[in-house]
N, C-alpha and C. Protein backbone atom coordinates (compact mmCIF):
# COMPACT_ATOMS: atom_id res chain seq x y z
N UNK A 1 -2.98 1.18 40.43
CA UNK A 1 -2.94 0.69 39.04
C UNK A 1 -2.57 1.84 38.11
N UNK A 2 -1.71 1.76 37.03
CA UNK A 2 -1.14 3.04 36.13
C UNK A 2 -2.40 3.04 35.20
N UNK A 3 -2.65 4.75 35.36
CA UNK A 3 -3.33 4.76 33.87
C UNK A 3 -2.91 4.58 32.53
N UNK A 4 -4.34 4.04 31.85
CA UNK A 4 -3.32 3.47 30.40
C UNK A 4 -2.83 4.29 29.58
N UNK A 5 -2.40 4.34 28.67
CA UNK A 5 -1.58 5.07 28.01
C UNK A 5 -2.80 6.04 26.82
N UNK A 6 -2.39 7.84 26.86
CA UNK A 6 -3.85 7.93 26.29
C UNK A 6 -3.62 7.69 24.64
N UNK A 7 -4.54 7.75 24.53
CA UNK A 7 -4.84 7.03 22.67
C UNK A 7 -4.60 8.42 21.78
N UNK A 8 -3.22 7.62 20.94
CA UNK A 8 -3.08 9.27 19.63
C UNK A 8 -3.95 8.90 18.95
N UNK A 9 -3.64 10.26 18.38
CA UNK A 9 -4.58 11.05 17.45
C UNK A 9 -4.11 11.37 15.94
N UNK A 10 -2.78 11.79 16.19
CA UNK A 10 -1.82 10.92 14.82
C UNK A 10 -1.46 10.25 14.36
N UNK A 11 -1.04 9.98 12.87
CA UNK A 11 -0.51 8.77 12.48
C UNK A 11 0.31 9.33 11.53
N UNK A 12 1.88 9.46 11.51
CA UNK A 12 2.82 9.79 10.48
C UNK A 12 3.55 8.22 10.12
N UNK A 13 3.54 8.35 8.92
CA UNK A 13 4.43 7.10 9.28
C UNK A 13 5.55 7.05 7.45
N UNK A 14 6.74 6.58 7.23
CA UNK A 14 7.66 6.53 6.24
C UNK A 14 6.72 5.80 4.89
N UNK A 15 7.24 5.93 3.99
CA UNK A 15 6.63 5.35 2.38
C UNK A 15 7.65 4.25 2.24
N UNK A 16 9.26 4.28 1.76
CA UNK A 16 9.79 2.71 1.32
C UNK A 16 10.33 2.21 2.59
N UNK A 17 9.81 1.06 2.59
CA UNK A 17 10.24 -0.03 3.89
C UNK A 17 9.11 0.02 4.50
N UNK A 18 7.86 0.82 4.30
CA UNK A 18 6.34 0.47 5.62
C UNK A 18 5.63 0.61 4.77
N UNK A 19 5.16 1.32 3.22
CA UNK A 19 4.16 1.31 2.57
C UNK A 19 4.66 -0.03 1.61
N UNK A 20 5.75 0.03 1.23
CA UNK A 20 6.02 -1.49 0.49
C UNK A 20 7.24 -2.17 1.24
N UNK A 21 7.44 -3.34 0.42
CA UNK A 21 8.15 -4.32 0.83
C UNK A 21 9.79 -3.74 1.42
N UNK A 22 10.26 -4.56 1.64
CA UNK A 22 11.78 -3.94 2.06
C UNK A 22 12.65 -3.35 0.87
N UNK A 23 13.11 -2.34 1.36
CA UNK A 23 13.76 -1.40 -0.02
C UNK A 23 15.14 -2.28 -0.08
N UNK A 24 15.80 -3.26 1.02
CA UNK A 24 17.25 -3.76 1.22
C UNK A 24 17.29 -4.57 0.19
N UNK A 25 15.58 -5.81 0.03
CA UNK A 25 15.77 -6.81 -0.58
C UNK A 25 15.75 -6.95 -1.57
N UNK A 26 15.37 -5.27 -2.08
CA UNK A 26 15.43 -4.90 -3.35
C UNK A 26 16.94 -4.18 -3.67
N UNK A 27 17.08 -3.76 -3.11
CA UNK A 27 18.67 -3.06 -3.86
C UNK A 27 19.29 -4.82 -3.64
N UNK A 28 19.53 -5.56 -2.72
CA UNK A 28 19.92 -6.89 -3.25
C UNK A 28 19.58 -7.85 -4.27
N UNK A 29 18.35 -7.37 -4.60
CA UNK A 29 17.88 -8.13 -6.07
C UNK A 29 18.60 -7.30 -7.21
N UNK A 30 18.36 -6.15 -7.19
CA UNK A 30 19.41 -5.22 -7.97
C UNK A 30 20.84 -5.57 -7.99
N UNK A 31 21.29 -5.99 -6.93
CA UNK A 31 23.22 -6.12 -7.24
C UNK A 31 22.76 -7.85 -7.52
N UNK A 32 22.25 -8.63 -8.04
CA UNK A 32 21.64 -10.07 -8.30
C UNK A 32 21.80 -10.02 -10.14
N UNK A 33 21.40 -8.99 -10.48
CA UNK A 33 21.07 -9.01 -11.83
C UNK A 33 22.10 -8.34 -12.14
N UNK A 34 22.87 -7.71 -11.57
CA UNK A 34 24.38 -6.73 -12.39
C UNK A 34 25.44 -7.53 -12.05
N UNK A 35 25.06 -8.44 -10.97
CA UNK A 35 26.31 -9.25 -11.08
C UNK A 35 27.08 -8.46 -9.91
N UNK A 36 26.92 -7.86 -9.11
CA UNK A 36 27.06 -7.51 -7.96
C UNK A 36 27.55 -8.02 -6.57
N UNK A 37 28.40 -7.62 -5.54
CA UNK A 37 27.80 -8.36 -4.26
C UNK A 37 26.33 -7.96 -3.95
N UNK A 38 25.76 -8.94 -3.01
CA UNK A 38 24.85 -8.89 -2.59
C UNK A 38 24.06 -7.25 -2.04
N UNK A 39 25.56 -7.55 -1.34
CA UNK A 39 24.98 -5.57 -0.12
C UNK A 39 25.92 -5.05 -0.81
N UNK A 40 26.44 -4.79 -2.00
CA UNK A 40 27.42 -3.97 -2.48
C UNK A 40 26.31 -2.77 -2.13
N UNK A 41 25.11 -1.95 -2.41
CA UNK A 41 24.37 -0.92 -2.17
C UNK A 41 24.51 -0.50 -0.47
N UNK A 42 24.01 -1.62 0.00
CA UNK A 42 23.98 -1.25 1.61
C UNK A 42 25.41 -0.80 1.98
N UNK A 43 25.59 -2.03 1.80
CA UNK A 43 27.14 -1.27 1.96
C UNK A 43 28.39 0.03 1.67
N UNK A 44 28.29 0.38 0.52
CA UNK A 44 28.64 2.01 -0.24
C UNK A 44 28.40 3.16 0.14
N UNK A 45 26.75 2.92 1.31
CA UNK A 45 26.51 4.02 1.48
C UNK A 45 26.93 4.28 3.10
N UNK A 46 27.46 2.98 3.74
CA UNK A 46 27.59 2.71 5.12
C UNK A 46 29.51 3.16 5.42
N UNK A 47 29.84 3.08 3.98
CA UNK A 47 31.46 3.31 4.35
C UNK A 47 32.24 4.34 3.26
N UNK A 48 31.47 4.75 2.60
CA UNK A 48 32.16 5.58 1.42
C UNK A 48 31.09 7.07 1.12
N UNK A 49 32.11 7.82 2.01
CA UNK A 49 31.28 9.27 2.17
C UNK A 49 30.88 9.77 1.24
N UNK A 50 31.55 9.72 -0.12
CA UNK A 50 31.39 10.40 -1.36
C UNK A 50 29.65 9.57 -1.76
N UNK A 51 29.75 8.37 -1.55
CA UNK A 51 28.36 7.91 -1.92
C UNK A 51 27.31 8.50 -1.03
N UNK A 52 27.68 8.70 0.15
CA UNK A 52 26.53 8.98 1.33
C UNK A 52 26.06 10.63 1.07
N UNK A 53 27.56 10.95 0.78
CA UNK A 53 26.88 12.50 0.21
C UNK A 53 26.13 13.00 -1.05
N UNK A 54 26.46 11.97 -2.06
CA UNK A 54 26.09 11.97 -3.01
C UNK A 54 23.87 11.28 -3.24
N UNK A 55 24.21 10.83 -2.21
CA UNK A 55 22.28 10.02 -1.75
C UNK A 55 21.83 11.66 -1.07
N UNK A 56 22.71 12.40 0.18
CA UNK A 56 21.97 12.83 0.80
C UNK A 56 21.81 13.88 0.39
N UNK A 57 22.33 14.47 -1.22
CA UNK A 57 22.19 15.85 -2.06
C UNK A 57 20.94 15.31 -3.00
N UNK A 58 20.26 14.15 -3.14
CA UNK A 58 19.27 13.33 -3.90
C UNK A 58 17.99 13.49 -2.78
N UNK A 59 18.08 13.35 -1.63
CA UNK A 59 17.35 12.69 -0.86
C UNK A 59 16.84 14.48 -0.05
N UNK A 60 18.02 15.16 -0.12
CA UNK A 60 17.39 16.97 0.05
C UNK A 60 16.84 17.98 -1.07
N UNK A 61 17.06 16.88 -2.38
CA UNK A 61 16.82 17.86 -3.81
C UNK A 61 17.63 18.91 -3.88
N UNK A 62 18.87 18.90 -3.50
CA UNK A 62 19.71 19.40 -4.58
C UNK A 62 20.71 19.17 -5.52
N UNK A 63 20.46 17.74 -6.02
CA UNK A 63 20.41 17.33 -7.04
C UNK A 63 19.32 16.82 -7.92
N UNK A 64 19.10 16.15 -9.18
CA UNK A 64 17.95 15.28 -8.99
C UNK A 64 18.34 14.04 -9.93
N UNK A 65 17.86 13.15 -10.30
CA UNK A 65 17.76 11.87 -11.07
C UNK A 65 18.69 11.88 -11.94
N UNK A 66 18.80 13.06 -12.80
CA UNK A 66 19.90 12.72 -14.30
C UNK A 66 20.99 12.92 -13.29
N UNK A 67 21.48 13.75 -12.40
CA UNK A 67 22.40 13.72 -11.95
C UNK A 67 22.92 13.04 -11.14
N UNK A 68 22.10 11.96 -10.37
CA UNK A 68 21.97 11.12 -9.62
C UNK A 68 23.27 9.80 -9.97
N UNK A 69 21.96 9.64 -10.92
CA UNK A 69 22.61 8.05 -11.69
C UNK A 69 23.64 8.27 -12.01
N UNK A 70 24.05 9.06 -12.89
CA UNK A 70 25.18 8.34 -13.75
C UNK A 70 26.55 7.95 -12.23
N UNK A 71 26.16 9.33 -11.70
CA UNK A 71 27.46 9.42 -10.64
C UNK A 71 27.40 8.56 -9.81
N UNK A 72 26.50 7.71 -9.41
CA UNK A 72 26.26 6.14 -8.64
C UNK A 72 26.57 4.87 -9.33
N UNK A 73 26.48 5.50 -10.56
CA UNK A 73 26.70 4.53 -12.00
C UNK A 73 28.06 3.78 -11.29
N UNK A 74 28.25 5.20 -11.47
CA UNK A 74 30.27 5.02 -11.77
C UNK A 74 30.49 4.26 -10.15
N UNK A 75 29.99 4.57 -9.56
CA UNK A 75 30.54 4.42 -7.84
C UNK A 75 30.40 2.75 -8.28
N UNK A 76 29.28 2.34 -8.22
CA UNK A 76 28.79 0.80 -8.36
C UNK A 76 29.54 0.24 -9.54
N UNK A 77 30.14 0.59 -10.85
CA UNK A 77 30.84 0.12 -11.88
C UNK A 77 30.00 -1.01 -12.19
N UNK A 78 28.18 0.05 -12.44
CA UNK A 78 27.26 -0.62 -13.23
C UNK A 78 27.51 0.33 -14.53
N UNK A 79 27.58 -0.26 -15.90
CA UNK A 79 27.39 0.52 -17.13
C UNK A 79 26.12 1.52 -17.84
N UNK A 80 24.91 0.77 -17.06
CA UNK A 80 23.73 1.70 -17.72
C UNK A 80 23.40 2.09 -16.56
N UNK A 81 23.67 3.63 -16.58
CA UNK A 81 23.26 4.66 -15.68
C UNK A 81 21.52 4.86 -15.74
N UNK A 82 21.36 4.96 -17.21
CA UNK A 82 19.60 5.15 -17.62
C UNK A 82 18.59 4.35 -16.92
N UNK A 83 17.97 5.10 -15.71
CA UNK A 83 16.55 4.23 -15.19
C UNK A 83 17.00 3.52 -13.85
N UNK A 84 18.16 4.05 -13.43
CA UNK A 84 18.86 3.15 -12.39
C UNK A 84 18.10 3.37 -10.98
N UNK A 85 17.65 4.50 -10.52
CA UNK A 85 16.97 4.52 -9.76
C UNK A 85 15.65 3.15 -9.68
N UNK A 86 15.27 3.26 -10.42
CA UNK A 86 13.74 2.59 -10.87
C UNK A 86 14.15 0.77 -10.85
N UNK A 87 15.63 0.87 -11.32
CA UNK A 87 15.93 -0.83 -11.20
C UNK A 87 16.08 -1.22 -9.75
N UNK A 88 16.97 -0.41 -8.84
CA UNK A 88 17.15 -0.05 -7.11
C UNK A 88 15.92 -0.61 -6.67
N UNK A 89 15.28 0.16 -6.88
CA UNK A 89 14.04 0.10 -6.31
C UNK A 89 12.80 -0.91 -6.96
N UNK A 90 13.06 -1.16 -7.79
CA UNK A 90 11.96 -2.26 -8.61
C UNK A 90 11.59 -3.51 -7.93
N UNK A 91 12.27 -4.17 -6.77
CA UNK A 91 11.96 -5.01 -6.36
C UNK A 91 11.08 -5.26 -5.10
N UNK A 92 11.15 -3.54 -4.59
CA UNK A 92 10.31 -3.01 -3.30
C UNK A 92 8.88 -3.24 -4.16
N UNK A 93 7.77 -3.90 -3.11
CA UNK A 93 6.12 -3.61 -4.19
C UNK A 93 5.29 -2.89 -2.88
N UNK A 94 4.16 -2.46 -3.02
CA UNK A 94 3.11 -2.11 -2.43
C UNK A 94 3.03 -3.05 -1.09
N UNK A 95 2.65 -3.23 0.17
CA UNK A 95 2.12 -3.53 1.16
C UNK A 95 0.79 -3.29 1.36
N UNK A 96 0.25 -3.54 0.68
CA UNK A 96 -1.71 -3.58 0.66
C UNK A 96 -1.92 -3.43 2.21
N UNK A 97 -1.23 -4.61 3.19
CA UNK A 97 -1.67 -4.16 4.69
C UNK A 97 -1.81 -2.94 5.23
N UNK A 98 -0.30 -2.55 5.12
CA UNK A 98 0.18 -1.58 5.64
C UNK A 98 -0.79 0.07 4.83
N UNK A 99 -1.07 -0.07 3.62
CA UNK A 99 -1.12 0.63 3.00
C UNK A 99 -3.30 0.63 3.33
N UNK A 100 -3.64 -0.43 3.93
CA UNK A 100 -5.09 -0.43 4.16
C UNK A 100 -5.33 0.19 5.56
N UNK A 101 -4.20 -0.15 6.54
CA UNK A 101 -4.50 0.01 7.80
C UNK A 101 -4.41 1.74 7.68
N UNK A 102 -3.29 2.04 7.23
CA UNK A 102 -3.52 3.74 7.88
C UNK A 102 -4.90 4.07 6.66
N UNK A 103 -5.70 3.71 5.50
CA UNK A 103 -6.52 4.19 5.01
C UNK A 103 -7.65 4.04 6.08
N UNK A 104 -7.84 2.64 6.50
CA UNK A 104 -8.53 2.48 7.70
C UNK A 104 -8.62 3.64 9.03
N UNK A 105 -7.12 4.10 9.56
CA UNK A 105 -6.88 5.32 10.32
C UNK A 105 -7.64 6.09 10.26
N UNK A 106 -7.14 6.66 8.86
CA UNK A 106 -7.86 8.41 8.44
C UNK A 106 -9.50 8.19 8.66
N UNK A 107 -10.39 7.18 7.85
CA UNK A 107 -11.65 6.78 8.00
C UNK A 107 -12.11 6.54 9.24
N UNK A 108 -11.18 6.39 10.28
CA UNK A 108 -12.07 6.33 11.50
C UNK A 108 -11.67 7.52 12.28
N UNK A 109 -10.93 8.73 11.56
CA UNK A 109 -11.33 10.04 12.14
C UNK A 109 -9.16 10.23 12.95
N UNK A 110 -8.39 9.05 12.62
CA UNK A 110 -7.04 10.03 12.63
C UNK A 110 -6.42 10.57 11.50
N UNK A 111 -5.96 11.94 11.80
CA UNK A 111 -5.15 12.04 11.01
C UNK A 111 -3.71 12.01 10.80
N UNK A 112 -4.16 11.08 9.38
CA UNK A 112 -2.08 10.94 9.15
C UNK A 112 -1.71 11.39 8.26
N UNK A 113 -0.62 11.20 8.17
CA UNK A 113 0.29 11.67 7.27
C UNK A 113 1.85 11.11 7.09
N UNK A 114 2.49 11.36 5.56
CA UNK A 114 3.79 10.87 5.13
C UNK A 114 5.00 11.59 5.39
N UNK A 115 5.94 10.84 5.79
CA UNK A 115 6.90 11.97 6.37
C UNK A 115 7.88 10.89 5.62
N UNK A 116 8.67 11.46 4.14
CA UNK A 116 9.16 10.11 3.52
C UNK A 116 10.67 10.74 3.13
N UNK A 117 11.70 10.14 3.09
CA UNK A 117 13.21 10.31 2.73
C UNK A 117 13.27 10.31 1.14
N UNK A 118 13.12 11.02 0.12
CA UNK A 118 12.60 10.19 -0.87
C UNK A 118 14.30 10.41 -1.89
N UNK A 119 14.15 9.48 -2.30
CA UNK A 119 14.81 8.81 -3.60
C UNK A 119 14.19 10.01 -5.17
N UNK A 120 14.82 11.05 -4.84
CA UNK A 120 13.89 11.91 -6.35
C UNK A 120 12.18 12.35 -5.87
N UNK A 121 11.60 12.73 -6.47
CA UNK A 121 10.34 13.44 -6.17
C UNK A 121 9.25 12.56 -7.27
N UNK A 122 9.57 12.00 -8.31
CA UNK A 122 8.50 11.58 -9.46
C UNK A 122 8.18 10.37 -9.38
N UNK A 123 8.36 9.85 -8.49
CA UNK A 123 7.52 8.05 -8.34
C UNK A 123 6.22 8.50 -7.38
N UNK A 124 6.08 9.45 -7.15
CA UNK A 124 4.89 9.16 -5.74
C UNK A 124 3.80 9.11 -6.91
N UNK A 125 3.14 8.55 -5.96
CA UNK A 125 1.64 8.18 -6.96
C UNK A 125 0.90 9.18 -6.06
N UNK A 126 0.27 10.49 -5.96
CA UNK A 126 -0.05 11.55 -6.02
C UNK A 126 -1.43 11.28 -5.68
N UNK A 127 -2.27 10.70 -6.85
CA UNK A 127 -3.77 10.22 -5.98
C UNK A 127 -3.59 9.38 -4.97
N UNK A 128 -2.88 8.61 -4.93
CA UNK A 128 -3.05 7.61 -3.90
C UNK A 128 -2.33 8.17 -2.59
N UNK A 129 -1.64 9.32 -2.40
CA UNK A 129 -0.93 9.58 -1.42
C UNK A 129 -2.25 11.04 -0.81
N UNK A 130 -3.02 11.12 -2.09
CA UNK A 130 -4.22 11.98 -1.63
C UNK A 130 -5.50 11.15 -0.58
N UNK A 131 -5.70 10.03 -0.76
CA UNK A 131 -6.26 8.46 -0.46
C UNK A 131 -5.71 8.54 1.21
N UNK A 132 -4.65 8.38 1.48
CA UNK A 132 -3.80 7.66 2.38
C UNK A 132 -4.04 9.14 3.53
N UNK A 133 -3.66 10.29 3.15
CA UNK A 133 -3.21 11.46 3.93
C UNK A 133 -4.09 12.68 3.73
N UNK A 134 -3.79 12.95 5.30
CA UNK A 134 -3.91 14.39 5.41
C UNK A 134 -3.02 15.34 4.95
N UNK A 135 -1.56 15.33 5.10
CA UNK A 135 -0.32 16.11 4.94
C UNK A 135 0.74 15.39 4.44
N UNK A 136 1.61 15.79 3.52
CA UNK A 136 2.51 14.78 2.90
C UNK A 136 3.66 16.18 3.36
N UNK A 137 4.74 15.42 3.83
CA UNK A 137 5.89 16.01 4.07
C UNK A 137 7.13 15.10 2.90
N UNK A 138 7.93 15.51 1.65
CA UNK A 138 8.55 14.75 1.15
C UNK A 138 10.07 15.23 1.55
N UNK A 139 11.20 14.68 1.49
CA UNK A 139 12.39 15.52 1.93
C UNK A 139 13.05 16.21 0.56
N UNK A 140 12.83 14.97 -0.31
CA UNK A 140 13.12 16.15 -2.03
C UNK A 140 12.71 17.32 -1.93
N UNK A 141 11.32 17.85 -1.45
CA UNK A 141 11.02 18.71 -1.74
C UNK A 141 10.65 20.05 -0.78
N UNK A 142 11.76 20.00 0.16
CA UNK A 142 11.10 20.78 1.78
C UNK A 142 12.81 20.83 2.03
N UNK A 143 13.96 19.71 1.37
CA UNK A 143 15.37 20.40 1.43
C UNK A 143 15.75 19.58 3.00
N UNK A 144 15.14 18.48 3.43
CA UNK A 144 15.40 18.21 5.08
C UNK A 144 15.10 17.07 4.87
N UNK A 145 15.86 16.22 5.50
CA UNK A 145 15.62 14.74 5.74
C UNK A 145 15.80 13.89 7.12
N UNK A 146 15.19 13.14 7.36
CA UNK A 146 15.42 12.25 8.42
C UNK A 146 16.95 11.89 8.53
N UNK A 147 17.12 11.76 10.02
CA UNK A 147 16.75 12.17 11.31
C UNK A 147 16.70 13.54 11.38
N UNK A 148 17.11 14.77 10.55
CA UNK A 148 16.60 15.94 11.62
C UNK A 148 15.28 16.06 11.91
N UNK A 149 15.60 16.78 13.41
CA UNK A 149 14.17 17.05 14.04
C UNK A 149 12.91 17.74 13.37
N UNK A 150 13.26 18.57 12.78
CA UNK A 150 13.03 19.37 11.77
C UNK A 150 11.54 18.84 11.04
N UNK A 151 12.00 18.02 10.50
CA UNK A 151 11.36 17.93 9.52
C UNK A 151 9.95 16.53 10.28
N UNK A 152 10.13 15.81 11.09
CA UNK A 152 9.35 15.90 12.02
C UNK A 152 8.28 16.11 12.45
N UNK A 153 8.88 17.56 12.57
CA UNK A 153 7.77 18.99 13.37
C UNK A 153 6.57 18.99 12.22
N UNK A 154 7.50 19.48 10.98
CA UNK A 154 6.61 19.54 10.18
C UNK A 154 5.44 18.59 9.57
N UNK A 155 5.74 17.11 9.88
CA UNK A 155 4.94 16.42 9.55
C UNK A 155 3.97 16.33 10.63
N UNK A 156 4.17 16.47 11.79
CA UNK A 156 3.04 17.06 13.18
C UNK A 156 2.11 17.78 12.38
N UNK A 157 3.12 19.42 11.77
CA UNK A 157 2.13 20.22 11.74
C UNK A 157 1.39 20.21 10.47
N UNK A 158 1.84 19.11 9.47
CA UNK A 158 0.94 18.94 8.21
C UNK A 158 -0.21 18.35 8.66
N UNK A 159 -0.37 17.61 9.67
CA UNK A 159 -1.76 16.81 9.68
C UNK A 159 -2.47 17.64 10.95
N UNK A 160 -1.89 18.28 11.20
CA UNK A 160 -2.45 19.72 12.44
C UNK A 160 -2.64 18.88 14.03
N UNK A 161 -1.89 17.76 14.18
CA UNK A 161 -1.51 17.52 15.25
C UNK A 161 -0.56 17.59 15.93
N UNK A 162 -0.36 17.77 17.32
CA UNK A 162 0.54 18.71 18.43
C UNK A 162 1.68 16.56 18.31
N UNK A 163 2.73 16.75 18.08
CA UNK A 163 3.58 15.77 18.11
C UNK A 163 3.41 14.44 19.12
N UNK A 164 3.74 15.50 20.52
CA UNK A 164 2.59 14.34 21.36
C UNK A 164 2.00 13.48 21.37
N UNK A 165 0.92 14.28 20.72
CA UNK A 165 -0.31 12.83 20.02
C UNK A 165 -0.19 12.00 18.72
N UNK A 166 1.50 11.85 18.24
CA UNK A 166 1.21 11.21 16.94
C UNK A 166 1.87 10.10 17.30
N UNK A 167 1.87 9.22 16.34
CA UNK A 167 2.63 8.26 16.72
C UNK A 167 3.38 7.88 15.08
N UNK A 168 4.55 7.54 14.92
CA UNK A 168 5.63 7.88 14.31
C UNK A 168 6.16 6.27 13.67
N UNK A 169 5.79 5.47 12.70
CA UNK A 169 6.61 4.65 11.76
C UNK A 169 6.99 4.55 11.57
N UNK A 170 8.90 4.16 11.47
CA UNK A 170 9.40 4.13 10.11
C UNK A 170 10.22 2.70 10.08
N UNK A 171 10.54 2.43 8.75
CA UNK A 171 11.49 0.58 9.01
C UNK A 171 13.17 0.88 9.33
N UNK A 172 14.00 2.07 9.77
CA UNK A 172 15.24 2.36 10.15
C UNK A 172 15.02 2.71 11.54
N UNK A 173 15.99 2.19 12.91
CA UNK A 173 15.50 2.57 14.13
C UNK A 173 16.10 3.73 14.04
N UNK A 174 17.35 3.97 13.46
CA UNK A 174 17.75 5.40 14.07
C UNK A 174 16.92 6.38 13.75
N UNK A 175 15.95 6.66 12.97
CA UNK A 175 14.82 7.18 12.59
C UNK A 175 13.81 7.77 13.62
N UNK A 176 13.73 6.70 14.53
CA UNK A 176 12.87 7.03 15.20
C UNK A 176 13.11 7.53 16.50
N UNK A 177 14.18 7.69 16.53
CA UNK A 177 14.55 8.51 17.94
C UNK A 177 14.83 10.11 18.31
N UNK A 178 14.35 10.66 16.73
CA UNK A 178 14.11 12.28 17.19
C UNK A 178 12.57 12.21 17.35
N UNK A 179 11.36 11.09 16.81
CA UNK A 179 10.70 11.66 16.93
C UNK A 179 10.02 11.22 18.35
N UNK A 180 10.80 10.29 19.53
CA UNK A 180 10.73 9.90 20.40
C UNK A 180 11.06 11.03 21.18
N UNK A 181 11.98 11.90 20.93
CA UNK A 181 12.27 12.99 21.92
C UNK A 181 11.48 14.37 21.38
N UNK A 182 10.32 14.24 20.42
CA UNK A 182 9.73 15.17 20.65
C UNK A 182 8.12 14.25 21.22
N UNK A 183 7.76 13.40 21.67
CA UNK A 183 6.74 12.59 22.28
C UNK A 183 6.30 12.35 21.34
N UNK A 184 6.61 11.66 20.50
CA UNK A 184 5.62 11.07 19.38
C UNK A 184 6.11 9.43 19.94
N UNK A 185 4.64 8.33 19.72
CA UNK A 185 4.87 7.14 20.03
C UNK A 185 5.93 6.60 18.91
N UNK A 186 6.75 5.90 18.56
CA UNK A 186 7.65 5.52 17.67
C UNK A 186 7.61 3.39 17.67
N UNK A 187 7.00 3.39 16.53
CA UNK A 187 7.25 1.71 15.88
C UNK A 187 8.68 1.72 14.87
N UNK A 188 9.36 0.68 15.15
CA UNK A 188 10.11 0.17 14.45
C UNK A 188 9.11 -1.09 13.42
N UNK A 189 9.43 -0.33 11.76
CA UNK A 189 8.42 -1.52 11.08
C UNK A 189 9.35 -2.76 10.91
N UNK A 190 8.95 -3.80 11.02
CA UNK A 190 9.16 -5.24 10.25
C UNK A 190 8.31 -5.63 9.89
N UNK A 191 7.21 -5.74 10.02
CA UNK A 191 6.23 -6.03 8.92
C UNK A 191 4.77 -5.75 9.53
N UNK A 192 3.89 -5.63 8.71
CA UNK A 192 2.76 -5.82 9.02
C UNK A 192 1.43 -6.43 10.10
N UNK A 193 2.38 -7.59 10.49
CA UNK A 193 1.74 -8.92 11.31
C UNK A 193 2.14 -7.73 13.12
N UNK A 194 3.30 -6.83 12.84
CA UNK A 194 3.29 -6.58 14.36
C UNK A 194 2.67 -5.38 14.35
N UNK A 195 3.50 -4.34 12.87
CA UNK A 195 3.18 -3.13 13.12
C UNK A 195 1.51 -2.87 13.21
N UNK A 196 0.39 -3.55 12.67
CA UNK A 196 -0.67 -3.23 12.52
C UNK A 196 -1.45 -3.70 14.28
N UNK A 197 -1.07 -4.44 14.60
CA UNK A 197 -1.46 -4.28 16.15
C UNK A 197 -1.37 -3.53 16.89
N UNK A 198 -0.20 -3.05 16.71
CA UNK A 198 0.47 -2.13 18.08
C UNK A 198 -0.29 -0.44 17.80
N UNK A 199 -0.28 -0.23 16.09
CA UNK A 199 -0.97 0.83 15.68
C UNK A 199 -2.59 0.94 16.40
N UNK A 200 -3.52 -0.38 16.43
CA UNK A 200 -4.53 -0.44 17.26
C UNK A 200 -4.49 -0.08 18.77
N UNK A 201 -3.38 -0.32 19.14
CA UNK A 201 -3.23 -0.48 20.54
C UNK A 201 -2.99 1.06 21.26
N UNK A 202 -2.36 1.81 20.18
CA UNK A 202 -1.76 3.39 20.06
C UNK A 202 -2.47 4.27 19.58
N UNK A 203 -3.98 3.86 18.52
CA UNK A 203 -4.38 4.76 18.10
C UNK A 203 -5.95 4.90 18.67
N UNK A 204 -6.52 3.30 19.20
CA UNK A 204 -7.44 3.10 20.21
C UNK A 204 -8.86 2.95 18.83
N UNK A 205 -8.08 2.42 18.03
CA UNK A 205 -8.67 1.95 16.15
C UNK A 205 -8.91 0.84 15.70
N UNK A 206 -9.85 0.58 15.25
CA UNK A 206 -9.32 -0.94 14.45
C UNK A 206 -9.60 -0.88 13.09
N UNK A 207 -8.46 -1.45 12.58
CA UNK A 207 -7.61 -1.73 11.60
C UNK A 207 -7.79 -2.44 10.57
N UNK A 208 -8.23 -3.29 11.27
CA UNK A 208 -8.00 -4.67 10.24
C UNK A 208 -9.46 -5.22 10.21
């Protein structure tokens, strides 16, 4: 009979798409109200390098917000650049599940932590990411973003667990396959109803 699989001890897991709702169905509510295609967002950043480079100088902080918008403004041939981030994203909300179960985690003695791609540095809600974590890894602000391995490591070593033992969240699969090749367990999120089981099943916790 195989022994079972042993129970981590970490918990890293992404902020938009696993702490709230889907970030897609929100940039599609966003191209809804400008009069947009639907995936005009998804799409821009999937075929037009100048946009992809232009997210991934946002998403390493070396750019930030004023410089952001307007120049996405123009890409999208939306007129008000002002607050555009915040409209993108306005339709993503909180996941209370998702956002109870890893509080649940830490309280029964794992530690986790955020390992997040971020969109600018000034939306995190700061107490509440004090609430949630041991170690916050952001990519605005550390210059590294998902998929490199890199950055990863570091979210291992923010919550002072050996990679091995963590087990790794995020709602993009390609995401999760550096942290599969450094042994971290890896969930693909879709929602709550699966990811919060399997987290029991991996962390040897309950959750809910």
């Amino acid at each position: 009979m195989a022994d079972a699989e042993p129970r981590r001890t970490g918990l890293l897991v992404d902020f938009g798409g696993v702490l709230t709702t889907d970030l897609f169905a929100s940039f599609a509510a966003f191209c809804g109200k400008e009069r947009l295609d639907p995936d005009r967002v998804r799409d821009i950043f999937r075929t037009d390098e100048d946009a992809r480079r232009l997210l991934v100088d946002l998403e390493t902080g070396k750019i930030d917000e004023e410089e952001f918008e307007p120049a996405f403004a123009r890409m999208l041939d939306v007129k008000e650049a002002a607050g555009l981030i915040e409209r993108l994203m306005g339709g993503a909300k909180a996941d209370h599940r998702m956002m109870n179960a890893v509080r649940a985690a830490r309280d029964r003695g794992v530690r986790t932590g955020l390992v997040s791609k971020s969109w600018g540095v000034r939306r995190y809600d700061h107490d509440l990411l004090g609430q949630l974590f041991d170690g916050v890894v952001i990519s605005g602000e550390i210059g590294i973003r998902k998929p490199s391995k890199e950055i990863y490591v570091l979210g291992a070593e923010a919550i002072d667990t050996p990679p091995e033992e963590c087990v790794f969240v995020d709602d993009l699969e390609f995401n999760l396959t550096p942290a599969r090749e450094l042994g971290m367990a890896a969930i693909h999120h879709t929602s709550a109803d699966e990811t919060v089981p399997e987290l029991e099943r991996l962390l040897g916790v309950r959750l809910r």
